[in-house]
Structure formats: structure tokens, C-alpha cells
C-alpha atoms as a PDB file:
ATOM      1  CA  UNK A   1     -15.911   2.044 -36.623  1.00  0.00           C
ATOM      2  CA  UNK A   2     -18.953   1.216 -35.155  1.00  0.00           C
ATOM      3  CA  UNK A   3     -20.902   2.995 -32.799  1.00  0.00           C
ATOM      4  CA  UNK A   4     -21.512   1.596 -29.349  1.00  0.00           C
ATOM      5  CA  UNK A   5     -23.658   2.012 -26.822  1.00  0.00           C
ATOM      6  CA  UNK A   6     -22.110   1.703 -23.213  1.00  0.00           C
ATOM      7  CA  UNK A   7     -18.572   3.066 -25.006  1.00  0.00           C
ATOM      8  CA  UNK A   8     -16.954   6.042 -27.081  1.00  0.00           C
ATOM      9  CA  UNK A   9     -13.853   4.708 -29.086  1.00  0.00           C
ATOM     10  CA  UNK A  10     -11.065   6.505 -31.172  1.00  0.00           C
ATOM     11  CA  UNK A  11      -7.603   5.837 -32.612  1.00  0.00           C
ATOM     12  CA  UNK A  12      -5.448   8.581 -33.458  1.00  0.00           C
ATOM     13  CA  UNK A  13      -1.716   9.169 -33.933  1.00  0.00           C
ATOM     14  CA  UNK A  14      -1.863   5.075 -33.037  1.00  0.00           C
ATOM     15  CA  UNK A  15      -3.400   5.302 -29.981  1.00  0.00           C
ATOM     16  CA  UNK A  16      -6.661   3.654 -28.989  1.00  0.00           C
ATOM     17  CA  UNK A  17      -8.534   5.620 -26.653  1.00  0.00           C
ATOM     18  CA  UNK A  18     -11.670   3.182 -25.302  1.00  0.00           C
ATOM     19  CA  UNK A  19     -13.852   5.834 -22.967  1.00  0.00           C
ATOM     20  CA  UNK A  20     -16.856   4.413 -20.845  1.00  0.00           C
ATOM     21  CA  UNK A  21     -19.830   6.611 -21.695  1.00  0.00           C
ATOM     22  CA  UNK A  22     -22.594   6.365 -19.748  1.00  0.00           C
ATOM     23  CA  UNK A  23     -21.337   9.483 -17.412  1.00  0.00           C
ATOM     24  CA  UNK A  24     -24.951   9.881 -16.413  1.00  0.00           C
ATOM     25  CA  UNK A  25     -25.310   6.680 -14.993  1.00  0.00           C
ATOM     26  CA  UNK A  26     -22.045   6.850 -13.364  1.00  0.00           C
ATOM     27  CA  UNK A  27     -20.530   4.659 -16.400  1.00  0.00           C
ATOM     28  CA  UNK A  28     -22.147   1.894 -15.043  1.00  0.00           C
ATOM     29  CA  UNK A  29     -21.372  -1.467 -16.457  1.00  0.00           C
ATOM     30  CA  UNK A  30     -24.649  -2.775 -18.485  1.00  0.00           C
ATOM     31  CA  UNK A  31     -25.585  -5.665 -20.721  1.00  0.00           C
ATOM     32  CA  UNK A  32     -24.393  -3.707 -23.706  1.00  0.00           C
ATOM     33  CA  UNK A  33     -20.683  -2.904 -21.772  1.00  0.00           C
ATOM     34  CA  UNK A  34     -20.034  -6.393 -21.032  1.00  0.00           C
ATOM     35  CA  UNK A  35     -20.600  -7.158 -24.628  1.00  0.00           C
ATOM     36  CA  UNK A  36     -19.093  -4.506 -26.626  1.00  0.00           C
ATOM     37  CA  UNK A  37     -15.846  -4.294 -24.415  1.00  0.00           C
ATOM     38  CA  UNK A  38     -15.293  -8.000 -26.370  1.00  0.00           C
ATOM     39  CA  UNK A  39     -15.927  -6.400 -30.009  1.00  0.00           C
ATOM     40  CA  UNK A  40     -13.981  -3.474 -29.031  1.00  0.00           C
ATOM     41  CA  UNK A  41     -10.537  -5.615 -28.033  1.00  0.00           C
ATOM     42  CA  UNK A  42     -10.996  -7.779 -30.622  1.00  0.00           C
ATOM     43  CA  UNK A  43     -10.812  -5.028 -32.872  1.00  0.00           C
ATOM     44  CA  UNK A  44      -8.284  -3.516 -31.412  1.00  0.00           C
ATOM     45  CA  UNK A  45      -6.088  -6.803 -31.222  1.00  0.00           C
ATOM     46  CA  UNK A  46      -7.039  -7.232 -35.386  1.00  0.00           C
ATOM     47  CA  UNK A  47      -5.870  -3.202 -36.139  1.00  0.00           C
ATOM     48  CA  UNK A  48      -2.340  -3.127 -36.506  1.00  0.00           C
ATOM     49  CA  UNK A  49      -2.312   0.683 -36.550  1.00  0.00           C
ATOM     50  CA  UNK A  50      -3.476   0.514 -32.554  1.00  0.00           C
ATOM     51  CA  UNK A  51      -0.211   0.109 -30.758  1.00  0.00           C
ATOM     52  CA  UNK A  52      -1.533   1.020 -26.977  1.00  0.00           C
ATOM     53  CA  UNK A  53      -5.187   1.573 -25.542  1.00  0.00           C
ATOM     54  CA  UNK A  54      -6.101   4.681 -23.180  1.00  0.00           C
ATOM     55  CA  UNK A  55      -9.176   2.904 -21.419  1.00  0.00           C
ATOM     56  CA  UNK A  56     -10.956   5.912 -19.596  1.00  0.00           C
ATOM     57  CA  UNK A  57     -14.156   6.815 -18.265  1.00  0.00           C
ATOM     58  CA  UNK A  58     -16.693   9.639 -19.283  1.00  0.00           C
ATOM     59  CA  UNK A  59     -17.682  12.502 -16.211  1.00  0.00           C
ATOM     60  CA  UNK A  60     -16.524  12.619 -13.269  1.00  0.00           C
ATOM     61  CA  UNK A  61     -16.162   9.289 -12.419  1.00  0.00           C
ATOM     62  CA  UNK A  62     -14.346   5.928 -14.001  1.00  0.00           C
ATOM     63  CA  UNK A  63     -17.341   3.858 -13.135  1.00  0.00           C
ATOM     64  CA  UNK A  64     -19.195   2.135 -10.381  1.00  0.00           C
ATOM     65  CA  UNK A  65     -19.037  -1.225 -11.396  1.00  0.00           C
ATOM     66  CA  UNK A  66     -21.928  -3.756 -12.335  1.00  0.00           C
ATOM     67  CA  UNK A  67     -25.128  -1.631 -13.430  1.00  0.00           C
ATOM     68  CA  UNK A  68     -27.600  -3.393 -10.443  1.00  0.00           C
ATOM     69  CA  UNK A  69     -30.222  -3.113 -12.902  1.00  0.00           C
ATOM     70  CA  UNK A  70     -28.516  -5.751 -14.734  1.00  0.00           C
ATOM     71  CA  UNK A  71     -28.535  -7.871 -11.838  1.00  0.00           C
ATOM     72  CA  UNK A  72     -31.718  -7.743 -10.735  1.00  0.00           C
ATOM     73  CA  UNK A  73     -32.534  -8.954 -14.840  1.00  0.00           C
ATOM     74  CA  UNK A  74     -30.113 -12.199 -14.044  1.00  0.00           C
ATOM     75  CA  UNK A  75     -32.130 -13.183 -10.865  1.00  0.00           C
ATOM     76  CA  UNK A  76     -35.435 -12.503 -12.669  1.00  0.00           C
ATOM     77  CA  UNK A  77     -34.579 -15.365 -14.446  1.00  0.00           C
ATOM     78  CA  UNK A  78     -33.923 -17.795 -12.025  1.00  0.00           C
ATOM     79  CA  UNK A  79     -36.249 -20.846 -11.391  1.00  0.00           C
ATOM     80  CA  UNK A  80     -37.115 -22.992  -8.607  1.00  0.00           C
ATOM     81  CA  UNK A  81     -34.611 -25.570  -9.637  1.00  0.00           C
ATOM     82  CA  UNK A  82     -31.542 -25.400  -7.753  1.00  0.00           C
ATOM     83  CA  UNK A  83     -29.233 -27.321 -10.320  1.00  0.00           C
ATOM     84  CA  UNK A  84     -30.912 -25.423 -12.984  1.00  0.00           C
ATOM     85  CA  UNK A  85     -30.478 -21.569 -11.546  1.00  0.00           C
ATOM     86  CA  UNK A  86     -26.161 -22.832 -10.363  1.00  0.00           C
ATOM     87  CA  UNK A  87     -25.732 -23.597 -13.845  1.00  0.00           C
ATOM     88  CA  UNK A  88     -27.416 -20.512 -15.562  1.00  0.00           C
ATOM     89  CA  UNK A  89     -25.470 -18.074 -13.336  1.00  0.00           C
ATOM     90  CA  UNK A  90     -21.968 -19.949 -13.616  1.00  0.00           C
ATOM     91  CA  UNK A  91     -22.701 -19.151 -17.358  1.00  0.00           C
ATOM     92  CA  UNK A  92     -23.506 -15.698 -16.873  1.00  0.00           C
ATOM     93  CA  UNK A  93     -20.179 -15.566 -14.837  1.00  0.00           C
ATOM     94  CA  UNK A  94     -17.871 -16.983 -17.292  1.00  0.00           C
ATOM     95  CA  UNK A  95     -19.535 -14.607 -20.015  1.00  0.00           C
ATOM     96  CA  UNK A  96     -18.388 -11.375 -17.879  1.00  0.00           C
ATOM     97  CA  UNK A  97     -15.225 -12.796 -17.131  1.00  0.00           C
ATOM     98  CA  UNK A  98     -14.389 -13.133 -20.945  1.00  0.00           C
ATOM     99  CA  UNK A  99     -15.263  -9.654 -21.277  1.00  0.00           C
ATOM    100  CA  UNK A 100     -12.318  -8.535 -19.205  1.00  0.00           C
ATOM    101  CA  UNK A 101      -9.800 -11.883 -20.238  1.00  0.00           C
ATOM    102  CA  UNK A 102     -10.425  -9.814 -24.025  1.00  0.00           C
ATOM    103  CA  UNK A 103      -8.329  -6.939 -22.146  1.00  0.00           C
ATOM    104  CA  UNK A 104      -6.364  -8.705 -20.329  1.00  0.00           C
ATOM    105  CA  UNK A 105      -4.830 -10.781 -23.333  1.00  0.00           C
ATOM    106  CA  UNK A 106      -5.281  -7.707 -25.991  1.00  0.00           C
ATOM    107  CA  UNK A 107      -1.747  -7.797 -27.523  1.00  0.00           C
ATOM    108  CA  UNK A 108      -1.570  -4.305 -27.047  1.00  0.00           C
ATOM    109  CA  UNK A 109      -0.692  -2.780 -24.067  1.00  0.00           C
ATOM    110  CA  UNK A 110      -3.723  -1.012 -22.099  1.00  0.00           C
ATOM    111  CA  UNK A 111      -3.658   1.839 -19.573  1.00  0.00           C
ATOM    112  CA  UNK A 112      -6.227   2.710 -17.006  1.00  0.00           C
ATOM    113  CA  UNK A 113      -7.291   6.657 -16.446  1.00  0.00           C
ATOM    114  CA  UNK A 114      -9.037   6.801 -13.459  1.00  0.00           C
ATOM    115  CA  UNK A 115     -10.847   9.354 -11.409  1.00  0.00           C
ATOM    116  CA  UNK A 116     -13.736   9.575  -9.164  1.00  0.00           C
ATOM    117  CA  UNK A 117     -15.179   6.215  -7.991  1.00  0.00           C
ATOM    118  CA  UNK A 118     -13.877   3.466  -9.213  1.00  0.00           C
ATOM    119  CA  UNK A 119     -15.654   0.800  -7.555  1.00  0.00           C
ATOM    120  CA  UNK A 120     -16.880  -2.951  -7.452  1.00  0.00           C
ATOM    121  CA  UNK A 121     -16.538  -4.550 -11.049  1.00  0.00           C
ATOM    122  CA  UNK A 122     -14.754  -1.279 -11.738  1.00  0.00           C
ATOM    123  CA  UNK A 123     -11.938  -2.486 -10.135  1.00  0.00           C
ATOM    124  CA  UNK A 124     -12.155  -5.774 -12.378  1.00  0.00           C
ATOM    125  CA  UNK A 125     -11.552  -4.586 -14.774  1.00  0.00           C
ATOM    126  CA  UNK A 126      -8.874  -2.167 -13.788  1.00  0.00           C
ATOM    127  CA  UNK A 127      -6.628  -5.531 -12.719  1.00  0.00           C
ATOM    128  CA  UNK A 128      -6.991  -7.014 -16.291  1.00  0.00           C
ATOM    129  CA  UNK A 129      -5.092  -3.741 -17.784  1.00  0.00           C
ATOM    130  CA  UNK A 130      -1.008  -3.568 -17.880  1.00  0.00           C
ATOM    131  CA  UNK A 131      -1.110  -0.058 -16.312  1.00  0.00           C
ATOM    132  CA  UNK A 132      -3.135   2.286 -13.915  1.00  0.00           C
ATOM    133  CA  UNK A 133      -2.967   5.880 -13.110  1.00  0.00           C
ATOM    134  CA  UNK A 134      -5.151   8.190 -10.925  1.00  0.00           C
ATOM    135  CA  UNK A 135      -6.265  11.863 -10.195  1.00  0.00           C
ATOM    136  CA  UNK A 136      -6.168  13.295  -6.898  1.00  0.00           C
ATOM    137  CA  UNK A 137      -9.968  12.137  -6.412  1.00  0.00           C
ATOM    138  CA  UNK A 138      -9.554   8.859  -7.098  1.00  0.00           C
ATOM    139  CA  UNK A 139     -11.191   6.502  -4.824  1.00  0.00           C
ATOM    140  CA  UNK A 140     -11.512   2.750  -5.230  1.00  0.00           C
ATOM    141  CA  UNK A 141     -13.198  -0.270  -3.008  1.00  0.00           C
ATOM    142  CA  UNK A 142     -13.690  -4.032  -3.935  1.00  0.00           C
ATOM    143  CA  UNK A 143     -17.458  -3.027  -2.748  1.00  0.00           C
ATOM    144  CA  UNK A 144     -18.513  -7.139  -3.590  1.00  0.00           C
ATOM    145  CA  UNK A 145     -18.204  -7.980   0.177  1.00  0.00           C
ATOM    146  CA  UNK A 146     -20.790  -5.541   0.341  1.00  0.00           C
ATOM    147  CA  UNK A 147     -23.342  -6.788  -1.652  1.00  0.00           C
ATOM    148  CA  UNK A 148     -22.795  -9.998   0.123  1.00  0.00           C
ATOM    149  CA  UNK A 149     -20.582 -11.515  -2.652  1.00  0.00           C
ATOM    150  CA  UNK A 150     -16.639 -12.775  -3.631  1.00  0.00           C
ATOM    151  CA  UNK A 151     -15.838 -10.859  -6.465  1.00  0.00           C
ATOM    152  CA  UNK A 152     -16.497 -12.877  -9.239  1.00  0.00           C
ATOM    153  CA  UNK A 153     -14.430 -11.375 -12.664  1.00  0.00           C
ATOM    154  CA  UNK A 154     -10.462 -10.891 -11.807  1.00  0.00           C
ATOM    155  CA  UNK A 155     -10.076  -9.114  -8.665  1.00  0.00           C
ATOM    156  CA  UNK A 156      -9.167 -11.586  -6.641  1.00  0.00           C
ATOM    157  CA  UNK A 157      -7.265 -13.260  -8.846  1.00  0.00           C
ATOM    158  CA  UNK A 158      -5.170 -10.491 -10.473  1.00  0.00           C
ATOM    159  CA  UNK A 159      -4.893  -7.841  -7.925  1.00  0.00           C
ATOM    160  CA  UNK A 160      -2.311 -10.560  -5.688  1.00  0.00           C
ATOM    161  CA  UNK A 161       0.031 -10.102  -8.494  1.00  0.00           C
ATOM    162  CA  UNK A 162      -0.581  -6.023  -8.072  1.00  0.00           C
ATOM    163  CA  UNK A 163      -1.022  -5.272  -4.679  1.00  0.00           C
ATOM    164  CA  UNK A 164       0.504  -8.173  -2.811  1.00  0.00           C
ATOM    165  CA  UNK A 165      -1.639 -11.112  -0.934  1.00  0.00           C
ATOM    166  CA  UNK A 166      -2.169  -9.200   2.296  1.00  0.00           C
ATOM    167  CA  UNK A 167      -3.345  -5.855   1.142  1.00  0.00           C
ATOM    168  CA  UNK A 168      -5.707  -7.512  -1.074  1.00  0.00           C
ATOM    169  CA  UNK A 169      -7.302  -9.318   1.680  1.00  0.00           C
ATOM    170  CA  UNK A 170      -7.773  -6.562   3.315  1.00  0.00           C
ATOM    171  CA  UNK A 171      -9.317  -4.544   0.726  1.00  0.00           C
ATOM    172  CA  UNK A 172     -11.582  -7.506  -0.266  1.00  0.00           C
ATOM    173  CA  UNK A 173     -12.403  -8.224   3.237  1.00  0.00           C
ATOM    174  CA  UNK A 174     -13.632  -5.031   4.550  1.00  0.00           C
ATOM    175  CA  UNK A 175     -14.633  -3.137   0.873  1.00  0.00           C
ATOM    176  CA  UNK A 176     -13.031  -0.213   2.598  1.00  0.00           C
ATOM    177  CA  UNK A 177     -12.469   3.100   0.120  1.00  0.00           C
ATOM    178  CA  UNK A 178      -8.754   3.527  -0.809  1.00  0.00           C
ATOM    179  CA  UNK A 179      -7.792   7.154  -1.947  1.00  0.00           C
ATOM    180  CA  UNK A 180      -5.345   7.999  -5.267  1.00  0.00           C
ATOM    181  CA  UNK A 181      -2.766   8.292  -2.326  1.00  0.00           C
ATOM    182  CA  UNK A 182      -2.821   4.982  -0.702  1.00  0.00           C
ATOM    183  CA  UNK A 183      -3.396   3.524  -4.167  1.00  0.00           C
ATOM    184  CA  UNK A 184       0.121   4.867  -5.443  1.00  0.00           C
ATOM    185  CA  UNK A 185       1.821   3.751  -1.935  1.00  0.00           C
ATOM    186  CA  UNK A 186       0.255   0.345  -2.433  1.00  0.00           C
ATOM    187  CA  UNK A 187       0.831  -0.185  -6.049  1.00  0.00           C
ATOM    188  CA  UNK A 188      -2.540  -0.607  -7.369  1.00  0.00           C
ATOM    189  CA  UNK A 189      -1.925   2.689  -9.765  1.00  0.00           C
ATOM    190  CA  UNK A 190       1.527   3.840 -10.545  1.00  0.00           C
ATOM    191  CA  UNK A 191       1.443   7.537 -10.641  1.00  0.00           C
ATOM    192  CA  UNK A 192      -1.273   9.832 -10.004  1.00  0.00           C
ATOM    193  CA  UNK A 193      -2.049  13.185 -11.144  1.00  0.00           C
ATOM    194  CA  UNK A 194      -3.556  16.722  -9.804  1.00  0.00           C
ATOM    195  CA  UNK A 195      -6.550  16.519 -11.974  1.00  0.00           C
ATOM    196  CA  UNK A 196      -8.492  14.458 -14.321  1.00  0.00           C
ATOM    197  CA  UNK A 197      -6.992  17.172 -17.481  1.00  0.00           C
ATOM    198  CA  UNK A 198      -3.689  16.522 -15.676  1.00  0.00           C
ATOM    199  CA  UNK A 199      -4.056  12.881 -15.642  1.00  0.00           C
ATOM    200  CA  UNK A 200      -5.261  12.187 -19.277  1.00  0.00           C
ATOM    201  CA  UNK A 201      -2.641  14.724 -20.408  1.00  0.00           C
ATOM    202  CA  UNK A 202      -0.229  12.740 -18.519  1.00  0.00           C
ATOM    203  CA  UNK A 203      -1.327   9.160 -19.173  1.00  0.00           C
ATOM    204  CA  UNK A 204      -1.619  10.196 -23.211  1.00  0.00           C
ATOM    205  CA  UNK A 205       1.893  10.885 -23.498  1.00  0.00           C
ATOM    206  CA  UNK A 206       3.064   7.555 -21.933  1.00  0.00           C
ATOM    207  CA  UNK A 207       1.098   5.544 -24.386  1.00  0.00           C
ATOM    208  CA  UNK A 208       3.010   8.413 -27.249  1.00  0.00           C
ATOM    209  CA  UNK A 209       5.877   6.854 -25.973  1.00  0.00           C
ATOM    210  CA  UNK A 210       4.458   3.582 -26.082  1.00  0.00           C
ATOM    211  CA  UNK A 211       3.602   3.943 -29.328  1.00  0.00           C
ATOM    212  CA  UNK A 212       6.726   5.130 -30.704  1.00  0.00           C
ATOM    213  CA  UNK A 213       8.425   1.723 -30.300  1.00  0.00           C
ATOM    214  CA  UNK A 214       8.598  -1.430 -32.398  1.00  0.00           C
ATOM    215  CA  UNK A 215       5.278  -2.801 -31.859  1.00  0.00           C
ATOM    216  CA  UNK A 216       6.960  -6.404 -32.747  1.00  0.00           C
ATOM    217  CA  UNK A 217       9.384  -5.773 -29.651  1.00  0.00           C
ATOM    218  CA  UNK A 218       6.257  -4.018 -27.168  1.00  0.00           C
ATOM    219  CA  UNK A 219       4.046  -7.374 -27.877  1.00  0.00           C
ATOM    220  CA  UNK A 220       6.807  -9.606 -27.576  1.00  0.00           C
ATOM    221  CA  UNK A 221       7.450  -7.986 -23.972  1.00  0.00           C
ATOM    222  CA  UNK A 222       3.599  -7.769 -23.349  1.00  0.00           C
ATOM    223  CA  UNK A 223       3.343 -11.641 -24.425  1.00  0.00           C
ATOM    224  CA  UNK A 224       6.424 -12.553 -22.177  1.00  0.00           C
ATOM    225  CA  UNK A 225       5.126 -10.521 -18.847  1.00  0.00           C
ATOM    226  CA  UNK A 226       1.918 -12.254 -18.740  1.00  0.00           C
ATOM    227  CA  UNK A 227       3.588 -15.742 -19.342  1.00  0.00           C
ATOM    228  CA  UNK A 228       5.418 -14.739 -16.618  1.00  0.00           C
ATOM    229  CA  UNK A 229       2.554 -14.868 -14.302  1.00  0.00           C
ATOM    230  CA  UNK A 230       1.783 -18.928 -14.770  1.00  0.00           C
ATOM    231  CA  UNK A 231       5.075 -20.567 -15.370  1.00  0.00           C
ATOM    232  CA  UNK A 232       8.506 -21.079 -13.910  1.00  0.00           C
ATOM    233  CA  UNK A 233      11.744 -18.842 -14.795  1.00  0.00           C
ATOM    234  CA  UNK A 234      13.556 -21.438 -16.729  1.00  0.00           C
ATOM    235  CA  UNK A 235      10.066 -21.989 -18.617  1.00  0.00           C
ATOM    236  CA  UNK A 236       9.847 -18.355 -19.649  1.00  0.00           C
ATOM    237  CA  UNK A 237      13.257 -18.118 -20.200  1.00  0.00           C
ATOM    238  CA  UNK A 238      12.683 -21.308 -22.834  1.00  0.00           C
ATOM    239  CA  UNK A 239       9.677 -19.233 -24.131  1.00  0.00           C
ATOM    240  CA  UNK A 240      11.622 -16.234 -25.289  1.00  0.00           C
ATOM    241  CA  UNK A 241      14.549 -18.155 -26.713  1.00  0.00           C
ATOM    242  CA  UNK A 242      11.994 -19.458 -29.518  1.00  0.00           C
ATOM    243  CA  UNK A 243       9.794 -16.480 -29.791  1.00  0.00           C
ATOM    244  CA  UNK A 244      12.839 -14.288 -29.962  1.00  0.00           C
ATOM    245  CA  UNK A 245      14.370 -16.642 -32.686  1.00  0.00           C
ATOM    246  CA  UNK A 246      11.338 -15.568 -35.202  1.00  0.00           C
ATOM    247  CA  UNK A 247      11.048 -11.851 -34.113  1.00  0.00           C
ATOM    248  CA  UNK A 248      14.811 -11.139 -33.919  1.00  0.00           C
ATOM    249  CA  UNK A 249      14.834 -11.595 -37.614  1.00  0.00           C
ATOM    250  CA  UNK A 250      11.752  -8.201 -37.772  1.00  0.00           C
ATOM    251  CA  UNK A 251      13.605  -5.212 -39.967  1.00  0.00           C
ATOM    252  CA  UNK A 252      12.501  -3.399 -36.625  1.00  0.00           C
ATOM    253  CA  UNK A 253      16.194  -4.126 -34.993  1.00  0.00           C
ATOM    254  CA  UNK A 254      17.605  -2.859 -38.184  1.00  0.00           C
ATOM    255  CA  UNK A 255      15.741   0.021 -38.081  1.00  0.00           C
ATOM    256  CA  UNK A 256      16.074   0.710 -34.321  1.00  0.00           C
ATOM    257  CA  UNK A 257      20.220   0.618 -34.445  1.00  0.00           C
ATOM    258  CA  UNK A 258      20.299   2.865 -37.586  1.00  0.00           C
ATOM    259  CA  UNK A 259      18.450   5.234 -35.629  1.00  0.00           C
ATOM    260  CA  UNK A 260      20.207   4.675 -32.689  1.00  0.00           C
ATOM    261  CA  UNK A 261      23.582   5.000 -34.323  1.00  0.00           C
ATOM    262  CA  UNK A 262      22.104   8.298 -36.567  1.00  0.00           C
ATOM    263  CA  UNK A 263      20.774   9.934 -33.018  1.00  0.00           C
ATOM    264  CA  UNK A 264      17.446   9.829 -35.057  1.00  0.00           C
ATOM    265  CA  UNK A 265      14.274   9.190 -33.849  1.00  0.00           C
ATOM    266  CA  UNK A 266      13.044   5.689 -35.324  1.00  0.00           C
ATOM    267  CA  UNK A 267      10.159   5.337 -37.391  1.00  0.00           C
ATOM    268  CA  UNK A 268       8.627   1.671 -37.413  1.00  0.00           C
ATOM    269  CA  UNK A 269       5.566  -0.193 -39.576  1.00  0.00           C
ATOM    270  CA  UNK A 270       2.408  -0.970 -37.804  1.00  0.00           C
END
């Protein structure tokens, strides 16, 4: 495995864990982030032993979203041309919002750790992941309103699906801090813990569990979720008619009843 720059990554007993390590910068999301994240999904996706990510972040915080140093590089390289500079930043955009579309359609399913700030493009990239859990510090904002900017990479158009259309107007209009509390009572993190130890602890042995399972039935379900989000119910329902009709026929449902039936614990191929 390669070594990154903006990112620490492991796999062990079939869990990915993907850490954001730049703790001194506050895990800050630089040029090298928004470029690795790609590699690092892609890989995963590709590595059949990976059955479920742990996407965390280094120190005491998650991260605070877009490094502004990286910002202030994009608008050094603006021009006087008006046409010209709209069409050299839509780019830029549609680069960073690949980076989190490679989480968001990873095959595998990915769960956010997150304490301390988690703030701005932070909370990007948070929406793109199937799961998200806090410690008791946790604090997240949709800070673009800010900076005098929409939020340009998911948030406001994955967090209606999360948090519901009203509470995400809020949050987007004012940028206002939300605590692990709130977050929970909202829905924007399912469970949170005491402590960051207490949270990774916690979050590590859901993904166990995760990982215990067929991982031909876990992306079929992952696959069938996300549909979920675009198309009708009779179009979804058509979807896993056909999909089911290939992966019904995986050795995994063998193996799954003769372990049901044996009170055994199942043991199933990457």
C-alpha cells in the first residue's frame, strides 16, 4: 500500500480504516486529500478483502474542511476573462466533487468517526458516507455561508436525504455549530459516544459486524439503498428482482442457512 500524504490507511481483520492525517493542521483538506481520497476508494472498491471502511480523523479533531491555502492557490489563477475564470473553477468544482462521489459509490459500506470540529467541506464529505457517529465533543457547521459561498461538494444535496429539508436549511442558512447532541436528535450521526477511545471502540465493532456478513448480500443492499435515492418504488423493486436473480445463485445463502441451521457462526469468501 502506498503511502499518502494528507491520509494514513490500513486493512485488518477486513476492515479498512482511512484516517485523515494532517492533525497539525487540523486535518485540513489539501490538494493532495482531494486527490488521494480517489486512489484510496478506488482501491478499496478493487480489494475484495475490504468489506467496510472506518473513515476517521487524526487529533483531536475530524477536520475543518477545505485547507484555505488551497483556495487562495485556485484564485491565484484566475484571469481577467470572465468566461475564462467560470469555466476554470466549474472544473475545479467537479474535480472535488468526484473526490467524495468515489465514497459515496465505494461498494463498500463507509462509516464516519467524528470528533472535534467537523466543519465546512468536512461535512461534505461526511454526507457521502452510509453511516456517522460522534463523541461527546463533536461539533459540526455547514460554515460555506460564511465564507460567502453555497456549499459546493454534497451538502446540500445529500444532507436532505439525512437530516430532512428544513433542518438543512437552517443549518446551511445560518452556518450555526450543532453539538454531538443535536446531531443524534436530528439524524445527521446515529449514535454518539463519551469519548473519541469510546467512539472508535464503538464504531470498530459495528463495521466487525459488518464485516462478518456475506459481502455479496452487504453490496447488494448498499447498491439497492442508494438506487433508492433517484428512482421510484416499483423501479427499485424491478432493480432487485434482476440483481437478486444473479446473486441469489452466490454459495453465500448456502453457507448462511447451514450456519444458521448448525447455530454456527458463518464464515464467507471475500
Amino acid at each position: 500500500m502506498p503511502d499518502y500524504q494528507a491520509f494514513r490507511v490500513e486493512l485488518k481483520d477486513k476492515i479498512a480504516h482511512v484516517q485523515i492525517n494532517r492533525p497539525e493542521k487540523i486535518n485540513a483538506m489539501n490538494a493532495a486529500f482531494w486527490s488521494e481520497i480517489v486512489e484510496i476508494f478506488q482501491w478499496i472498491d478493487d480489494t475484495d478483502e475490504a468489506r467496510v471502511v472506518v473513515l476517521s480523523g487524526a487529533g483531536k479533531h475530524f477536520s475543518s474542511g477545505i485547507d484555505l491555502m488551497m483556495l487562495a492557490s485556485v484564485a491565484n489563477e484566475l484571469g481577467k476573462d470572465v468566461g475564462r475564470n467560470a469555466r476554470l473553477l466549474r472544473r475545479k468544482i467537479l474535480t472535488m466533487q468526484a473526490s467524495f462521489n468515489a465514497v459515496d459509490n465505494c461498494r463498500k459500506p463507509v462509516l464516519a468517526a467524528i470528533q472535534g470540529y467537523c466543519i465546512g467541506g468536512a461535512i461534505d464529505l461526511i454526507a457521502a458516507c452510509d453511516m456517522r457517529y460522534a463523541a461527546g465533543d463533536a461539533q459540526f457547521s455547514i460554515k460555506e455561508v460564511d465564507m460567502g459561498m453555497a456549499a459546493d461538494v454534497g451538502t446540500l444535496q445529500r444532507l436532505p436525504r439525512i437530516i430532512g429539508d428544513g433542518m438543512l436549511r437552517e443549518l446551511a442558512y445560518t452556518g450555526r455549530m450543532v453539538d454531538a447532541q443535536e446531531a443524534q436528535r436530528i439524524g445527521l450521526v446515529n449514535r454518539t459516544f463519551a469519548d473519541q477511545a469510546a467512539l472508535l471502540d464503538g464504531v470498530f465493532a459495528i463495521a466487525a459486524q459488518i464485516a462478518a456478513k456475506s459481502p455479496i448480500a452487504v453490496t447488494g443492499t448498499k447498491e439497492m439503498i442508494s438506487y433508492m435515492r433517484d428512482h421510484r418504488i416499483d423501479d427499485g423493486l424491478e432493480y432487485i428482482a434482476t440483481w437478486n436473480a444473479a446473486m441469489l445463485q452466490s454459495t453465500d445463502l448456502r453457507v448462511a442457512v447451514a450456519a444458521s441451521m448448525s447455530k454456527q457462526a458463518p464464515q464467507f469468501d471475500d
